[in-house]
PDB file of N, CA and C in Angstrom:
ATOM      1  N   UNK A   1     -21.158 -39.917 -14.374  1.00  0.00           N
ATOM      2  CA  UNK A   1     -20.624 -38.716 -14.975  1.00  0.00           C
ATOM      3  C   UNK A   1     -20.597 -38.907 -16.493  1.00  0.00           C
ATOM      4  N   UNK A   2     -21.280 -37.999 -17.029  1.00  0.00           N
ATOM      5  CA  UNK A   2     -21.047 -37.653 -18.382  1.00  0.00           C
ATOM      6  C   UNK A   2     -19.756 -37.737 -19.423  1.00  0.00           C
ATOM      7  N   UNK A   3     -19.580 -37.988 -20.522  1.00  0.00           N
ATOM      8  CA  UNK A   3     -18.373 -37.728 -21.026  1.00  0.00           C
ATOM      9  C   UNK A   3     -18.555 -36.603 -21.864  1.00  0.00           C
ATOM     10  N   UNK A   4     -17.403 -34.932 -21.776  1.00  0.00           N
ATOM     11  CA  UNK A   4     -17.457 -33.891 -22.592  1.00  0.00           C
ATOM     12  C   UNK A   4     -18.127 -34.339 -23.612  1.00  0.00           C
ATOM     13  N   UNK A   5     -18.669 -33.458 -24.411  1.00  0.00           N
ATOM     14  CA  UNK A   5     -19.524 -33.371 -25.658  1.00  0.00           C
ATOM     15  C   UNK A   5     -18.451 -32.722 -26.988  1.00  0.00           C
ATOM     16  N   UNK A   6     -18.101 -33.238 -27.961  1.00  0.00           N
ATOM     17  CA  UNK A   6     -17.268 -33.149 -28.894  1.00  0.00           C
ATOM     18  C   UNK A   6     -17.587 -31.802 -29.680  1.00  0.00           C
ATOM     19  N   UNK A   7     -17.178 -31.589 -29.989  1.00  0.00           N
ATOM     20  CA  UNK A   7     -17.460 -30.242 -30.516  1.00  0.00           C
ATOM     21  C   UNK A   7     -16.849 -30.561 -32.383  1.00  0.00           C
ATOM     22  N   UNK A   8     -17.862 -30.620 -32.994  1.00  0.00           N
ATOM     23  CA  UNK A   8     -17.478 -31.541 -34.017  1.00  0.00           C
ATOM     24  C   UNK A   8     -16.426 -30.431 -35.225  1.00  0.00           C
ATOM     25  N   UNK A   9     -16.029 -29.308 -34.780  1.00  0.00           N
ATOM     26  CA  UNK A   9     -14.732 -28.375 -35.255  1.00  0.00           C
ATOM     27  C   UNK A   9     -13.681 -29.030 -34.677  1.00  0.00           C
ATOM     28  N   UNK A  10     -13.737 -29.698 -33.535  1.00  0.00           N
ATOM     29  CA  UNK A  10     -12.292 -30.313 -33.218  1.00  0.00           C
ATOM     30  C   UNK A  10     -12.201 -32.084 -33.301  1.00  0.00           C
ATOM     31  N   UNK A  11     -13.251 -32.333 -34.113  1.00  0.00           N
ATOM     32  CA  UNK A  11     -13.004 -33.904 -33.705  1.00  0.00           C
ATOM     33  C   UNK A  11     -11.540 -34.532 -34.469  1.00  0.00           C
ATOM     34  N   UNK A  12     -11.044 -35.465 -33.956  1.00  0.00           N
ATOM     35  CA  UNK A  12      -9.554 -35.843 -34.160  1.00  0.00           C
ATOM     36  C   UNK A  12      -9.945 -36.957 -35.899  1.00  0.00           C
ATOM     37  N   UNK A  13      -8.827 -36.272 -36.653  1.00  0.00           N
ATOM     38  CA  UNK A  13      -8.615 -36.693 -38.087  1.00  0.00           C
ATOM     39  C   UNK A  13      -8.942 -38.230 -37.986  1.00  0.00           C
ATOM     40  N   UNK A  14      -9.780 -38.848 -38.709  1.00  0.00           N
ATOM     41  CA  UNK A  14      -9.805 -40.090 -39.324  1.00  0.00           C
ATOM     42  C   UNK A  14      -8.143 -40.898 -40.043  1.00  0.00           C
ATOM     43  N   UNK A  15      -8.596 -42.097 -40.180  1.00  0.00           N
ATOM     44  CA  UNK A  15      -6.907 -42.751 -40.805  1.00  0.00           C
ATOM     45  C   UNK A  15      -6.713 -42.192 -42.414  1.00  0.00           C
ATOM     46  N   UNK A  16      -8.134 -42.338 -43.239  1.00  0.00           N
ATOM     47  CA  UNK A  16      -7.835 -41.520 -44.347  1.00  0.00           C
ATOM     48  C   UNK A  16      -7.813 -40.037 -44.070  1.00  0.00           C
ATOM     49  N   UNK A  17      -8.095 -39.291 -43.453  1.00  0.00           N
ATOM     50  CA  UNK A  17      -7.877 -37.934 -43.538  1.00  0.00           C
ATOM     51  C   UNK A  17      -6.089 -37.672 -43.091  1.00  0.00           C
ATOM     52  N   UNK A  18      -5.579 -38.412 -42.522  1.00  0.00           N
ATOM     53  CA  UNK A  18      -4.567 -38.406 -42.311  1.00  0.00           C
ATOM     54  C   UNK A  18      -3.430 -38.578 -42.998  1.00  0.00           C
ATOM     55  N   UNK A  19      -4.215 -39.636 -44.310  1.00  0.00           N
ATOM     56  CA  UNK A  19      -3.201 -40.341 -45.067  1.00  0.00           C
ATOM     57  C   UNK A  19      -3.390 -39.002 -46.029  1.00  0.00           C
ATOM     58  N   UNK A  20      -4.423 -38.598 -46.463  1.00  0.00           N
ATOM     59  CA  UNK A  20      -4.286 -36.932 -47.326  1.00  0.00           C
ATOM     60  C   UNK A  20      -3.607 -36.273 -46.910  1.00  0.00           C
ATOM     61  N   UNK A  21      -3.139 -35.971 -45.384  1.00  0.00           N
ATOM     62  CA  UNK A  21      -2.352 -34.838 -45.061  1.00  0.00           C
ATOM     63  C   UNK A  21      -1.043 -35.110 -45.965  1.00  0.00           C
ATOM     64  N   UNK A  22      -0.617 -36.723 -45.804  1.00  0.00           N
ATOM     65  CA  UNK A  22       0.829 -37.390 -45.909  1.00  0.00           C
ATOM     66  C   UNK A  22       0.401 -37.113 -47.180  1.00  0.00           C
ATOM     67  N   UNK A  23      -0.413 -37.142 -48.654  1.00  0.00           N
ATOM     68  CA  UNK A  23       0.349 -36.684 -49.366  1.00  0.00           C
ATOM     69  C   UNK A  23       0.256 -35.665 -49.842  1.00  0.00           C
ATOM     70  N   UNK A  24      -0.621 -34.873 -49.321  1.00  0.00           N
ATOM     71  CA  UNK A  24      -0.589 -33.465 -49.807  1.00  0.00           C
ATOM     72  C   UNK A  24       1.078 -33.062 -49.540  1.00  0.00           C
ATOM     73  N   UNK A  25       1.527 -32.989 -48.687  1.00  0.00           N
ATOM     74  CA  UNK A  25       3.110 -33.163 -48.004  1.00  0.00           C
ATOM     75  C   UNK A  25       4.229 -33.419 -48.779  1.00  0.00           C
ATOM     76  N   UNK A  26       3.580 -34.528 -49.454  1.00  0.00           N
ATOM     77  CA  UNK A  26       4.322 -34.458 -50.548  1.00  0.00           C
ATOM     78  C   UNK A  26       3.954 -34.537 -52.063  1.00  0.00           C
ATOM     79  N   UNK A  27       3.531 -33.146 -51.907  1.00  0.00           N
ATOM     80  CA  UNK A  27       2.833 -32.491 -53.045  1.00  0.00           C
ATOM     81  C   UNK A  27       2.334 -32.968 -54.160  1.00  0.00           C
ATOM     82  N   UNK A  28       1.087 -34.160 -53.710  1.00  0.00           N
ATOM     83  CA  UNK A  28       0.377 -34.309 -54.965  1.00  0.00           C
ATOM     84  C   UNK A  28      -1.030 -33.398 -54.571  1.00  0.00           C
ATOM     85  N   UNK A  29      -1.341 -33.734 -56.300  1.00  0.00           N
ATOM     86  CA  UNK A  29      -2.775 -32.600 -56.330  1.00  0.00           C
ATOM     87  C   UNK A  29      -3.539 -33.823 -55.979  1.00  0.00           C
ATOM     88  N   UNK A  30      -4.825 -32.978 -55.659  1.00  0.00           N
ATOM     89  CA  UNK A  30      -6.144 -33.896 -55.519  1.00  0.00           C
ATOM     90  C   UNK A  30      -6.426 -35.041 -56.029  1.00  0.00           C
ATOM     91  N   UNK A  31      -6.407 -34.542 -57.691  1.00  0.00           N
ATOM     92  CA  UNK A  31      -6.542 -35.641 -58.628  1.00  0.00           C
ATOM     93  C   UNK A  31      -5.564 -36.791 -58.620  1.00  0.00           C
ATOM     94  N   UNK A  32      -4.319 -36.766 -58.140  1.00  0.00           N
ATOM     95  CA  UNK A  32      -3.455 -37.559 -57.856  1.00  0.00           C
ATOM     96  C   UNK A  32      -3.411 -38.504 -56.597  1.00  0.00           C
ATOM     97  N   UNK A  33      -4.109 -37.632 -55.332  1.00  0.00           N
ATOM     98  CA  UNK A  33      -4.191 -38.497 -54.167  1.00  0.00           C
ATOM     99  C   UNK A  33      -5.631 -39.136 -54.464  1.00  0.00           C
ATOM    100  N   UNK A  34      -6.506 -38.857 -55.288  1.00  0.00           N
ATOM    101  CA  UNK A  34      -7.416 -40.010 -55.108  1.00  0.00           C
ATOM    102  C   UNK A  34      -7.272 -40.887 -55.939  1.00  0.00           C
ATOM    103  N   UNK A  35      -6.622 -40.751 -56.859  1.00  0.00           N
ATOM    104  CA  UNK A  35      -5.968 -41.730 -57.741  1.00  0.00           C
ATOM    105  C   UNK A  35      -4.775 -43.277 -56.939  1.00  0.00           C
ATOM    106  N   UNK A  36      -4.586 -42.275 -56.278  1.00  0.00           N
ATOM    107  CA  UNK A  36      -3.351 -42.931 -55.218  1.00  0.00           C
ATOM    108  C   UNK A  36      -4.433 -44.127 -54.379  1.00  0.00           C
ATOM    109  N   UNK A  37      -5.262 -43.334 -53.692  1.00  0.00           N
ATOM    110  CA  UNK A  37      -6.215 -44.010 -52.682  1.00  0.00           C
ATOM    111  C   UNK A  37      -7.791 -44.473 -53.258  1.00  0.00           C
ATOM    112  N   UNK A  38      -7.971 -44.667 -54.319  1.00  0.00           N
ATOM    113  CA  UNK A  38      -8.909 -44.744 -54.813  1.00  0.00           C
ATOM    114  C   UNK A  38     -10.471 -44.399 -54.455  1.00  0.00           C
ATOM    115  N   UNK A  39     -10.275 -43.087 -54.257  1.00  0.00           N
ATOM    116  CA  UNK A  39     -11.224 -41.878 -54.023  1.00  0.00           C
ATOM    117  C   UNK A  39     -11.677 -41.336 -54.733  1.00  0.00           C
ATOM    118  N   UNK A  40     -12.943 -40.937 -55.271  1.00  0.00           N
ATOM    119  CA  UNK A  40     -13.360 -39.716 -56.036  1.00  0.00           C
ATOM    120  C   UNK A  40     -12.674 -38.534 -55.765  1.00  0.00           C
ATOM    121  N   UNK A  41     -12.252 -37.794 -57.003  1.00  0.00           N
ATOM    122  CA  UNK A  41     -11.590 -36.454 -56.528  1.00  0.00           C
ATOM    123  C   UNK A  41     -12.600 -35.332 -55.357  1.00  0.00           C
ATOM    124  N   UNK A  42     -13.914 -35.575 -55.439  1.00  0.00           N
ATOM    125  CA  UNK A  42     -14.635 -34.915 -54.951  1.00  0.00           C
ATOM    126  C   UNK A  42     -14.409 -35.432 -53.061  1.00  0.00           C
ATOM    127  N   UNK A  43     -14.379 -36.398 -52.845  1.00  0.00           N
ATOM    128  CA  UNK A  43     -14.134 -37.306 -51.674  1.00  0.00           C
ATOM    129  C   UNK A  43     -13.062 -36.652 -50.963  1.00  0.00           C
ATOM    130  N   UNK A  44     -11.633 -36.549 -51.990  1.00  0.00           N
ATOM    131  CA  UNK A  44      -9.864 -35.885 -51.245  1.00  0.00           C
ATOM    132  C   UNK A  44     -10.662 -34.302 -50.922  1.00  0.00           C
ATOM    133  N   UNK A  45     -11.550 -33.521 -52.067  1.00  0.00           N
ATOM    134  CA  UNK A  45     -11.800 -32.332 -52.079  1.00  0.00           C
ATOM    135  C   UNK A  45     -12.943 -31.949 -50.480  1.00  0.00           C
ATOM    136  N   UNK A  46     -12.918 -33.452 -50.079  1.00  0.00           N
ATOM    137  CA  UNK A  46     -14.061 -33.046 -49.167  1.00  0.00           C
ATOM    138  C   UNK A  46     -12.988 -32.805 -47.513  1.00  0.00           C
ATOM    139  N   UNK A  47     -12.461 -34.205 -47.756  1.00  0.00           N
ATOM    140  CA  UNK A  47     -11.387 -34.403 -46.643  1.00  0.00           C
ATOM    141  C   UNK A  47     -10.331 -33.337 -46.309  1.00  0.00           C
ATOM    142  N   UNK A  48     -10.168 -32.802 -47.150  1.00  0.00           N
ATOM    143  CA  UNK A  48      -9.298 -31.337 -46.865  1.00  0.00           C
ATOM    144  C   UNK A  48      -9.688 -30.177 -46.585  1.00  0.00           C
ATOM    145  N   UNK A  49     -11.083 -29.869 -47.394  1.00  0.00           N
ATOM    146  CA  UNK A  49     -11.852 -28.927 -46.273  1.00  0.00           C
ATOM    147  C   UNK A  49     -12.113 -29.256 -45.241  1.00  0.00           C
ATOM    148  N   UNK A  50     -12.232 -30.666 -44.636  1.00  0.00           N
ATOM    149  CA  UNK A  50     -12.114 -30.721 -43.449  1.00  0.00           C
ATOM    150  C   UNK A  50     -11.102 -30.814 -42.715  1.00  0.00           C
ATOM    151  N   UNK A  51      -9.870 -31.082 -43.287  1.00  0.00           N
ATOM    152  CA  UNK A  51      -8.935 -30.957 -42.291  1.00  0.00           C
ATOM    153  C   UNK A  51      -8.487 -29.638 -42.038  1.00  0.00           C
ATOM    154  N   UNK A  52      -8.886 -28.485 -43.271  1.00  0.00           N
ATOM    155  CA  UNK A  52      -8.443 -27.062 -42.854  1.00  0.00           C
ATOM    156  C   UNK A  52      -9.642 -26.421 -41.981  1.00  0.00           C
TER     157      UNK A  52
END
């Protein structure tokens, strides 16, 4: 038997996409969480369109 096929609109958040949620949460900007996590701002800007 097969395993379901992912439907890549629902695949489950990565550990960094997760850690963006935590600080968007607590309200830093972009430029601040990749500063935080040492990310290109373009990188946080990517991870949050994907998490929305």
């Amino acid at each position: 038997m097969t395993p379901p096929a992912i439907d890549p609109l629902h695949e489950p958040l990565t550990d960094k996409e997760k850690h963006v949620i935590v600080l968007i949460a607590q309200g830093m900007s972009n430029k601040q969480i990749a500063a935080t996590i040492f990310l290109a701002e373009s990188t946080v800007k990517n991870y949050v369109s994907r998490i929305m």
